[in-house]
Protein backbone atom coordinates (compact mmCIF):
# COMPACT_ATOMS: atom_id res chain seq x y z
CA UNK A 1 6.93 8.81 -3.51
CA UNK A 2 8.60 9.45 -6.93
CA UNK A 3 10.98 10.56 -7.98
CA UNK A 4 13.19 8.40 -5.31
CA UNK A 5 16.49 10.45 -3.95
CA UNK A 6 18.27 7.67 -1.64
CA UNK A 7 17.28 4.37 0.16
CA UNK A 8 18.28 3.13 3.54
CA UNK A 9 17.77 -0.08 4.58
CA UNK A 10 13.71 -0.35 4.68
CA UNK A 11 13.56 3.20 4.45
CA UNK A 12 13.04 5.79 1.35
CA UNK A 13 13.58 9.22 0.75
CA UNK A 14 12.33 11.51 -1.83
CA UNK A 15 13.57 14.43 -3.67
CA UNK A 16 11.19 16.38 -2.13
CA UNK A 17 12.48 15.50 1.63
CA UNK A 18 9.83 13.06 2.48
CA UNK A 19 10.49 9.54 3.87
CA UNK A 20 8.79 6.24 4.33
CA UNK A 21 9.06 2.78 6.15
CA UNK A 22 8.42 -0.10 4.34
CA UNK A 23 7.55 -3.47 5.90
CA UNK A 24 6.45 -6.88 4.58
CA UNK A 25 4.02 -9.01 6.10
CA UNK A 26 3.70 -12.56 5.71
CA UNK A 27 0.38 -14.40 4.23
CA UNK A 28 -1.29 -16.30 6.75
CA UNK A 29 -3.77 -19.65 5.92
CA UNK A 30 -7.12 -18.54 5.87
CA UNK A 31 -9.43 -20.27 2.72
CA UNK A 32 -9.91 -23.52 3.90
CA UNK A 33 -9.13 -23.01 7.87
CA UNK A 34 -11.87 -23.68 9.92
CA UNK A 35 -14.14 -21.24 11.41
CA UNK A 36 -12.93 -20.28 14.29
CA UNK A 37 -9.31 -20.24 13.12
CA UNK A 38 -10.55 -17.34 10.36
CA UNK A 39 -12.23 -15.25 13.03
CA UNK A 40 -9.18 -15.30 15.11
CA UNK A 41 -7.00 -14.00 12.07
CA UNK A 42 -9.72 -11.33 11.36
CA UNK A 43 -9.70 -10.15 15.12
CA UNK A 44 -6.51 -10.24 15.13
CA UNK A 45 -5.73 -7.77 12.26
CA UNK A 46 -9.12 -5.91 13.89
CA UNK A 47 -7.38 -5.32 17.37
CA UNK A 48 -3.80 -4.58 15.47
CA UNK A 49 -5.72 -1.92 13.22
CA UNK A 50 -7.56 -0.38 15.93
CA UNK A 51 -4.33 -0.10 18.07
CA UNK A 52 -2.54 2.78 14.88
CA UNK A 53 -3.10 6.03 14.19
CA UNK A 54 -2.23 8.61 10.91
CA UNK A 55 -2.09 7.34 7.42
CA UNK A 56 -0.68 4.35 5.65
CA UNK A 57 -0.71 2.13 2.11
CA UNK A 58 -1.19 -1.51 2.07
CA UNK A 59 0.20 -3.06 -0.75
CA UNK A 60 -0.74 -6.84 -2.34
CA UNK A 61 1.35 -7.11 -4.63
CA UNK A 62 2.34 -10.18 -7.24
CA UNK A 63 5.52 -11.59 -7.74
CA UNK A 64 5.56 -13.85 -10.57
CA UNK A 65 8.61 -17.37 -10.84
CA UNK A 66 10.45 -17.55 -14.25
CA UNK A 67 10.43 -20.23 -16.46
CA UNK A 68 13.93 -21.16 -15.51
CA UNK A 69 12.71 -21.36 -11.66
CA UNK A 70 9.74 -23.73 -12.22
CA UNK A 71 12.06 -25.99 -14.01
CA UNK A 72 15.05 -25.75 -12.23
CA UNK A 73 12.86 -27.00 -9.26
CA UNK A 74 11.68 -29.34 -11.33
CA UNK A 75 14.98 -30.94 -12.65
CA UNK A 76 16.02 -32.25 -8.94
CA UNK A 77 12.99 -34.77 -8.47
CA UNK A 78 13.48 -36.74 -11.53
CA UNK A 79 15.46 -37.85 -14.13
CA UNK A 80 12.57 -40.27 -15.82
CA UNK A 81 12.03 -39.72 -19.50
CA UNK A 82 8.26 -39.35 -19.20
CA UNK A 83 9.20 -36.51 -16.29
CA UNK A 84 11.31 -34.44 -18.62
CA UNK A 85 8.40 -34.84 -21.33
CA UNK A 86 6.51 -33.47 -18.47
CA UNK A 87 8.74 -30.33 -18.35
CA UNK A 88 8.96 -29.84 -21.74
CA UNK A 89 4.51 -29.43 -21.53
CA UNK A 90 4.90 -27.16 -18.76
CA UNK A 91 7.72 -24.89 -20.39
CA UNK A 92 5.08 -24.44 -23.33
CA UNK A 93 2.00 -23.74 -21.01
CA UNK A 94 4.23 -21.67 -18.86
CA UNK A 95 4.76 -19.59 -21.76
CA UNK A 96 1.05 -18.06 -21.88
CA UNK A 97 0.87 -17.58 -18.04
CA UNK A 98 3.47 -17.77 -15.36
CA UNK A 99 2.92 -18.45 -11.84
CA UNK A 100 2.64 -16.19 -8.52
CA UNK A 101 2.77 -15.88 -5.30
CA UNK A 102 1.50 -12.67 -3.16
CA UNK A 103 3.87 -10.01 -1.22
CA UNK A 104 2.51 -8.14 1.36
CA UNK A 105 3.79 -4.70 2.09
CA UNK A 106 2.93 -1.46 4.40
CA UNK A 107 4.25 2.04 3.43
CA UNK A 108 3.99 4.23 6.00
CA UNK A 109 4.89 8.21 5.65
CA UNK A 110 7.58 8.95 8.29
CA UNK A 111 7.93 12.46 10.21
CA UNK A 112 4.18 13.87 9.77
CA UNK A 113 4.30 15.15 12.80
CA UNK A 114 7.49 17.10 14.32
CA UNK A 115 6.28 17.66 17.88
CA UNK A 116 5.57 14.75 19.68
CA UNK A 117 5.30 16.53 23.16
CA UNK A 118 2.50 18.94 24.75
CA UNK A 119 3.70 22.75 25.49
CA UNK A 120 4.13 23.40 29.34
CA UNK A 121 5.51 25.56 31.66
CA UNK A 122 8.47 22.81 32.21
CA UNK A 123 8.95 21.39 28.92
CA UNK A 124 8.94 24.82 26.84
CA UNK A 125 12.69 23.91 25.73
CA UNK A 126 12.13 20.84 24.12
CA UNK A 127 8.72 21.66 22.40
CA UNK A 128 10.69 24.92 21.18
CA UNK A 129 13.29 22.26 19.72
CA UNK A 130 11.17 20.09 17.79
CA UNK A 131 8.98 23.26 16.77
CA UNK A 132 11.52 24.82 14.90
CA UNK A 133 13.07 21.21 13.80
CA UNK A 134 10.55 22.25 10.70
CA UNK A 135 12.21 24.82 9.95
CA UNK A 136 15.54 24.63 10.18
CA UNK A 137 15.00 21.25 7.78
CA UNK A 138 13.55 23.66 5.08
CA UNK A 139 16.47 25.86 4.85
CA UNK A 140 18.88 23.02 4.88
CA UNK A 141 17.33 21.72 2.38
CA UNK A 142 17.23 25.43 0.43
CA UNK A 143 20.98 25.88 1.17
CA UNK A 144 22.05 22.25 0.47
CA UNK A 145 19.55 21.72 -2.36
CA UNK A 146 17.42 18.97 -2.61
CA UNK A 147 19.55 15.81 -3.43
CA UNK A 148 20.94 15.77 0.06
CA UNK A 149 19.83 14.36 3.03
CA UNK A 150 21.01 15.27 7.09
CA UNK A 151 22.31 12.39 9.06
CA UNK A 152 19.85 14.04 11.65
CA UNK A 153 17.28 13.36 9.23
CA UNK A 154 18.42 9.90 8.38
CA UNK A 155 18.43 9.09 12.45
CA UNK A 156 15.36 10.27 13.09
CA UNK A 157 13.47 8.28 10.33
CA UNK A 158 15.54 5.16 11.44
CA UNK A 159 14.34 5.64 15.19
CA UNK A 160 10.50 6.30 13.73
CA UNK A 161 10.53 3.37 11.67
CA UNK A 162 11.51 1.32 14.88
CA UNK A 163 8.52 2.71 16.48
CA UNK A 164 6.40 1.71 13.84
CA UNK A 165 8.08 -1.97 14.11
CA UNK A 166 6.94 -2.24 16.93
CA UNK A 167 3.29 -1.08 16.71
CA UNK A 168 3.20 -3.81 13.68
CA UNK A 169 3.81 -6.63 15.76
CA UNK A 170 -0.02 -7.54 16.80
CA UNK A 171 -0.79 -7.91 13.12
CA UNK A 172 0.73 -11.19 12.36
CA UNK A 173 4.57 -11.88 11.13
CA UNK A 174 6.26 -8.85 10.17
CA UNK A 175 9.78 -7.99 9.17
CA UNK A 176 12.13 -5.05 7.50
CA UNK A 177 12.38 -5.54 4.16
CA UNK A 178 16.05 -4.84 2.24
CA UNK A 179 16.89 -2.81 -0.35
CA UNK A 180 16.45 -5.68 -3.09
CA UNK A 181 13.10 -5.36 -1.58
CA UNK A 182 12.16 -1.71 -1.92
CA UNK A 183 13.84 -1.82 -5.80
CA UNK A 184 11.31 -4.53 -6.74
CA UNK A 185 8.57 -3.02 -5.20
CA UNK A 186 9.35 0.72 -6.67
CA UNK A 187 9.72 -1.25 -9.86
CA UNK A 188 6.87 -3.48 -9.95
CA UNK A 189 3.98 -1.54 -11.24
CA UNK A 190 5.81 -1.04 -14.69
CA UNK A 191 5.99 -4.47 -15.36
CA UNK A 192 2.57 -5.84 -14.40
CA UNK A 193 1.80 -8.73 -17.50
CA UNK A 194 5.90 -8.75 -18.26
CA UNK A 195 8.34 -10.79 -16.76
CA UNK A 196 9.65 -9.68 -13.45
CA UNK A 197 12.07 -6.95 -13.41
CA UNK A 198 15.88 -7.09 -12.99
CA UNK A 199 17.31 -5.57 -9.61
CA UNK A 200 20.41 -3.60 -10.51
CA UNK A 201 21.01 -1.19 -7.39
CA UNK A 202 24.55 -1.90 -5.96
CA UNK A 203 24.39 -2.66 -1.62
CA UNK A 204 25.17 -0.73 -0.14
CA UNK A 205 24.14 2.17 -2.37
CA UNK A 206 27.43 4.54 -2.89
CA UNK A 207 26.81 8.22 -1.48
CA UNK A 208 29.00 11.36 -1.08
CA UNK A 209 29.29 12.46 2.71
CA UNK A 210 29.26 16.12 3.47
CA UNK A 211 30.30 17.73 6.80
CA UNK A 212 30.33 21.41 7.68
CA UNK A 213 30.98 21.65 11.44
CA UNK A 214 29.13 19.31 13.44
CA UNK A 215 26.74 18.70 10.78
CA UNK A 216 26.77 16.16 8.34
CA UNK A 217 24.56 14.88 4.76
CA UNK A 218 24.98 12.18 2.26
CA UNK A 219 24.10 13.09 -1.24
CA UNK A 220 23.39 10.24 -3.12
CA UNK A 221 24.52 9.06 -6.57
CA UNK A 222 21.05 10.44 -8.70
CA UNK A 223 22.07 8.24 -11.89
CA UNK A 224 21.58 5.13 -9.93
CA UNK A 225 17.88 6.17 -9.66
CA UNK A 226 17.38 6.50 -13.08
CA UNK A 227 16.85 2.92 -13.54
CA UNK A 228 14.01 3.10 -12.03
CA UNK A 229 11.76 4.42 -14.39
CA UNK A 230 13.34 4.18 -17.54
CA UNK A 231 10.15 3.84 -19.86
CA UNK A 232 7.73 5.83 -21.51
CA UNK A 233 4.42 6.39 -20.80
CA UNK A 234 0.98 6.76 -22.91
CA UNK A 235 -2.06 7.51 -21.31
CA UNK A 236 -5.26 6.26 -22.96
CA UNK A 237 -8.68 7.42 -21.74
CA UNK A 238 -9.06 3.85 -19.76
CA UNK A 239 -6.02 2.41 -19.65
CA UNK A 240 -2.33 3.22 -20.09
CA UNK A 241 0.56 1.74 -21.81
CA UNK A 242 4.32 1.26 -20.25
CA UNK A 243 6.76 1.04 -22.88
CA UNK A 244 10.73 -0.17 -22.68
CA UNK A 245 13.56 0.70 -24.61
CA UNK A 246 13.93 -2.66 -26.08
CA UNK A 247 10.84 -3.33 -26.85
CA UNK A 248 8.13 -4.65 -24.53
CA UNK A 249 4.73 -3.09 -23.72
CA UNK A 250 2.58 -3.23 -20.60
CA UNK A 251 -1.15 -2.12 -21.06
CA UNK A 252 -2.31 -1.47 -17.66
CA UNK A 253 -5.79 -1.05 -16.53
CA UNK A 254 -6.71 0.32 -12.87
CA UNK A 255 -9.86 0.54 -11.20
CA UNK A 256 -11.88 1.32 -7.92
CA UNK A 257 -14.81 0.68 -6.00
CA UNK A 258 -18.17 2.34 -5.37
CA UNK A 259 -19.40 -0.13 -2.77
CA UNK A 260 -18.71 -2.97 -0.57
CA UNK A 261 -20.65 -5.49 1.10
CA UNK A 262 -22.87 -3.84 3.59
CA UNK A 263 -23.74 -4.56 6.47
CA UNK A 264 -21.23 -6.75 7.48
CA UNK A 265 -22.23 -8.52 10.84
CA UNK A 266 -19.58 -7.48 13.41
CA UNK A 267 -20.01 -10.80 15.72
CA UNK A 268 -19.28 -13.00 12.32
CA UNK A 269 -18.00 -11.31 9.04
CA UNK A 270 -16.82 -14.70 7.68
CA UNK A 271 -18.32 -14.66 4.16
CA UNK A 272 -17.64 -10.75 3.71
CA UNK A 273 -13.73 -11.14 2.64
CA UNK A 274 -14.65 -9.36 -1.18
CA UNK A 275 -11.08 -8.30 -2.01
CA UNK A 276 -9.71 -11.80 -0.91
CA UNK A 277 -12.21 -13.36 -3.49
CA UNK A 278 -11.52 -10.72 -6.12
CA UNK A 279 -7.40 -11.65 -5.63
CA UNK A 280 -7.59 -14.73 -5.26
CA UNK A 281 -10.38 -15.98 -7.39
CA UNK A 282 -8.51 -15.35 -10.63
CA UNK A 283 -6.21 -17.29 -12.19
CA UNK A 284 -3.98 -13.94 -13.06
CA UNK A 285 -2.27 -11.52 -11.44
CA UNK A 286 -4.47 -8.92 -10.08
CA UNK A 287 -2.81 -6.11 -7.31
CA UNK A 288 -4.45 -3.97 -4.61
CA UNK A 289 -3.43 -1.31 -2.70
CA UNK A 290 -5.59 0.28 0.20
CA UNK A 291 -4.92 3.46 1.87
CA UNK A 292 -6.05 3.68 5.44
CA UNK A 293 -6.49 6.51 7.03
CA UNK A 294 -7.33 5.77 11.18
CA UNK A 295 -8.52 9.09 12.72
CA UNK A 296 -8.93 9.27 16.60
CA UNK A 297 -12.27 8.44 17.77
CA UNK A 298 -12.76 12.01 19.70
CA UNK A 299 -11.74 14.04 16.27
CA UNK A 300 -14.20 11.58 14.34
CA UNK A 301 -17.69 12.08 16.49
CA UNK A 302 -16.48 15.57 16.33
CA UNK A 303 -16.70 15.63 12.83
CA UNK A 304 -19.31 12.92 12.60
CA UNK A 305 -21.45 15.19 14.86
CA UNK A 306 -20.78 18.58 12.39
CA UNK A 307 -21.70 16.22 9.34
CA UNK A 308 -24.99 14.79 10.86
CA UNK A 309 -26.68 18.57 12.13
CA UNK A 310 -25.91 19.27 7.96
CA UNK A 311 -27.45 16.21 6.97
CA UNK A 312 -30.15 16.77 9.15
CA UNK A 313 -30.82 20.22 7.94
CA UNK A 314 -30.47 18.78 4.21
CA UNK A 315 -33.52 16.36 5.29
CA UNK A 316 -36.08 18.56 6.86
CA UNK A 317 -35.07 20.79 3.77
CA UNK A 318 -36.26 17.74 1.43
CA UNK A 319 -39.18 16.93 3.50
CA UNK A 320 -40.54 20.56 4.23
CA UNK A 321 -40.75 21.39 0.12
CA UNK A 322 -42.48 17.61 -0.06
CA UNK A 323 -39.59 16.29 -2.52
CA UNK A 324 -38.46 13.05 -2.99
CA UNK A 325 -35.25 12.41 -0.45
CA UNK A 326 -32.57 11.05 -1.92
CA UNK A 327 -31.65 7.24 -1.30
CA UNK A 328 -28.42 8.16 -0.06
CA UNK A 329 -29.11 10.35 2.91
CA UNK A 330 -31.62 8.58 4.16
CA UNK A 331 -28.88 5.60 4.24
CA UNK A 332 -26.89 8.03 5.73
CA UNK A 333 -29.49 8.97 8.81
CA UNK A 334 -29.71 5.58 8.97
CA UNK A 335 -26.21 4.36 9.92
CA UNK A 336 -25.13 7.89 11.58
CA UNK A 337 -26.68 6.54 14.92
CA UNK A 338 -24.50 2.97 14.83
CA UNK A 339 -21.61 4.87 13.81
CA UNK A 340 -21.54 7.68 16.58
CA UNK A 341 -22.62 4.88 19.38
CA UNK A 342 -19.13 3.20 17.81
CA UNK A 343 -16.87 6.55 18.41
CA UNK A 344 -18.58 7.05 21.36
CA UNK A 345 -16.89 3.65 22.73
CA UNK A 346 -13.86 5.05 21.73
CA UNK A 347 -13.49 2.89 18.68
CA UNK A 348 -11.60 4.33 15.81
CA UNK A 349 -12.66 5.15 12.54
CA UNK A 350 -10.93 4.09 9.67
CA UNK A 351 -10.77 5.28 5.96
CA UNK A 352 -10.08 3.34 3.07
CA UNK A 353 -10.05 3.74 -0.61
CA UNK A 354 -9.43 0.49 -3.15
CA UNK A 355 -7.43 0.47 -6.32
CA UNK A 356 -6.79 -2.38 -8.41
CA UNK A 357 -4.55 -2.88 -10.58
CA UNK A 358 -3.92 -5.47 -13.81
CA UNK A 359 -1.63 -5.65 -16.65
CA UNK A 360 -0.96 -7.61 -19.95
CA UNK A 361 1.19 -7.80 -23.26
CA UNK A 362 -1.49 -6.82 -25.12
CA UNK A 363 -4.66 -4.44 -24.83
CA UNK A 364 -6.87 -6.97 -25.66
CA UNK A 365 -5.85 -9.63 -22.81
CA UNK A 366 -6.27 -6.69 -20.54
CA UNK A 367 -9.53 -5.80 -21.52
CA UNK A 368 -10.46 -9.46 -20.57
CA UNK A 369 -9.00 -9.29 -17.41
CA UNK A 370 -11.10 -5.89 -16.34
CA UNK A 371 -14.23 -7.26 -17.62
CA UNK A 372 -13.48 -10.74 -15.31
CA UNK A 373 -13.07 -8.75 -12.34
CA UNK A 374 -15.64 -6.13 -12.85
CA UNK A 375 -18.00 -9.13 -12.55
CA UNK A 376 -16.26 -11.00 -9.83
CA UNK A 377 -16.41 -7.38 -7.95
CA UNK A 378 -20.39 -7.42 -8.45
CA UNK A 379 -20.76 -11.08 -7.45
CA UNK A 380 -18.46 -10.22 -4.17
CA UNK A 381 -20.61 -7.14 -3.43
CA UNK A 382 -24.35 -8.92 -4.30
């Protein structure tokens, strides 16, 4: 997604012509609900997830209060001497640790796929159109260069990220975020253990407006970008360390997992939730972000199908030289039968990888947060 060209309302563009939707969604209650009310959020997300298609990134991200907010909320409920001692202890506690609160965002990659209709004998014209669209956006882009951006362009990621709006809705509570938004969260991973970072784009962002003809770009204003990752970098073999101009250092530490929970009983997974205890089991910041990847359920048993006659071959290889076969194929043979009886009911598959992600002041406060969550990860898991 880096290095950003231009933002639009919930919408970003890169340098290299791509564009993405970003959305928020709010946090729903779910530790201490009862039962019932947890399943329903859990089939609720279920039946949302089930309902997309393509790739996306959820983020769960941490947005820490200042000092100066605590207190200031604080300051109206009071005036007693004994409650403004009672500041004055948590201005020196909030000192070593500041509190959070989670934000919830989806990224989703916008204009993936160009032709969104089927070639026939009646509709040749259009499918023509949005064949070439391809095309005819790579040499604009070669004549223009790449800072600029078509108002066609612009209009059709607006339109597409109203689609995607739309398919959101089942999921719970979720809304367009602004462009205070999308600076924050674009800024946020470089200041993970610092205090939160200052927004500084202007809103509406300025841009130069091109027209030749009927056609028309915007080429935005590339120095007010630069702000956005105005640090330098050091990569260490397990961590790395984010260093500002004047003077603070983030040491970041980023990790991801082997294995989850398995199985997890379909009729009542209540129990399973392993990243919700690794979040929000910890008295620090820790952020997540999943990418999902929901592939059609006829292009999955297709592949699931061309996967299991290799695995199958692998086996009878194993088993015909009288070898030992390897714990994870037969795990695999195991589950290949649930899984195609799944697709088969035309239920989708959906691929996920995990990252988590922590950061301190120091490298040694870090190292104590990765070792906390390594073993909250294998208590979640066991």
């Amino acid at each position: 997604m880096l290095p950003i060209s231009y933002i639009e309302d919930n919408r970003i563009f890169d340098t290299s012509g791509r564009a993405y939707a970003v959305f928020k969604i709010a946090s729903q209650p779910y530790a201490f609900q009862p039962k019932h009310m947890r399943l329903q959020v859990i089939d609720r997300v279920t039946r949302a997830m089930s309902g997309l298609a393509g790739e996306f990134w959820i983020y769960l991200l941490t947005q820490q209060w200042s000092i100066d907010q605590v207190l200031r909320s604080m300051r109206g409920l009071s005036q007693h001497s004994l409650w403004k001692e009672h500041q004055d202890e948590v201005r020196d506690v909030l000192g070593h640790r500041l509190p959070f609160h989670r934000v919830n965002l989806i990224v989703i990659p916008l204009g993936r796929k160009r032709v969104t209709v089927e070639l026939t004998t009646d509709n040749w014209r259009e499918w023509l159109r949005q064949a070439t669209a391809g095309v005819t956006d790579v040499k604009n882009r070669l004549v223009m260069g790449q800072e600029v951006i078509s108002e066609e362009k612009l209009e059709a990621a607006r339109q597409e990220s109203d689609e995607w709006f739309i398919k959101l809705q089942p999921i719970g509570k979720v809304e367009r975020v602004r462009l205070r938004d999308v600076e924050w969260f674009l800024k946020r991973s470089y200041f993970r253990g610092l205090p939160e970072p200052k927004m500084v784009l202007p809103d509406p962002l300025p841009v130069q407006v091109i027209t030749r003809g009927r056609q028309g770009w915007v080429r935005p204003h590339r120095a007010m970008f630069l702000a956005l990752s105005d640090v330098l970098c050091h990569e260490k073999p397990n961590h790395m360390i984010i260093e500002y101009p004047d003077g603070p250092k983030s040491h970041q530490t980023f990790f991801t997992t082997v294995g989850v929970p398995n199985p997890i009983d379909d009729r009542d997974p209540t129990g399973f939730e392993w990243m919700y205890g690794v979040l929000e089991q910890l008295p620090y910041p820790v952020d997540a972000a999943l990418h999902v990847r929901v592939e059609d359920p006829h292009e999955a048993l297709a592949h699931l199908q061309k996967k299991k006659k290799t695995a199958e071959s692998q086996y009878r290889e194993w088993a015909d030289n009288n070898e030992d076969i390897p714990l994870e194929l037969e795990e695999d043979m195991a589950t290949v039968d649930v899984l195609e009886k799944k697709l088969r009911s035309r239920q989708p598959l959906v691929h996920t990888q995990v990252v988590f992600g922590v950061g301190a002041k120091g490298s040694r406060t870090s190292s104590g947060m990765l070792a906390a969550i390594t073993s909250l990860c294998v208590l979640q898991e066991t």
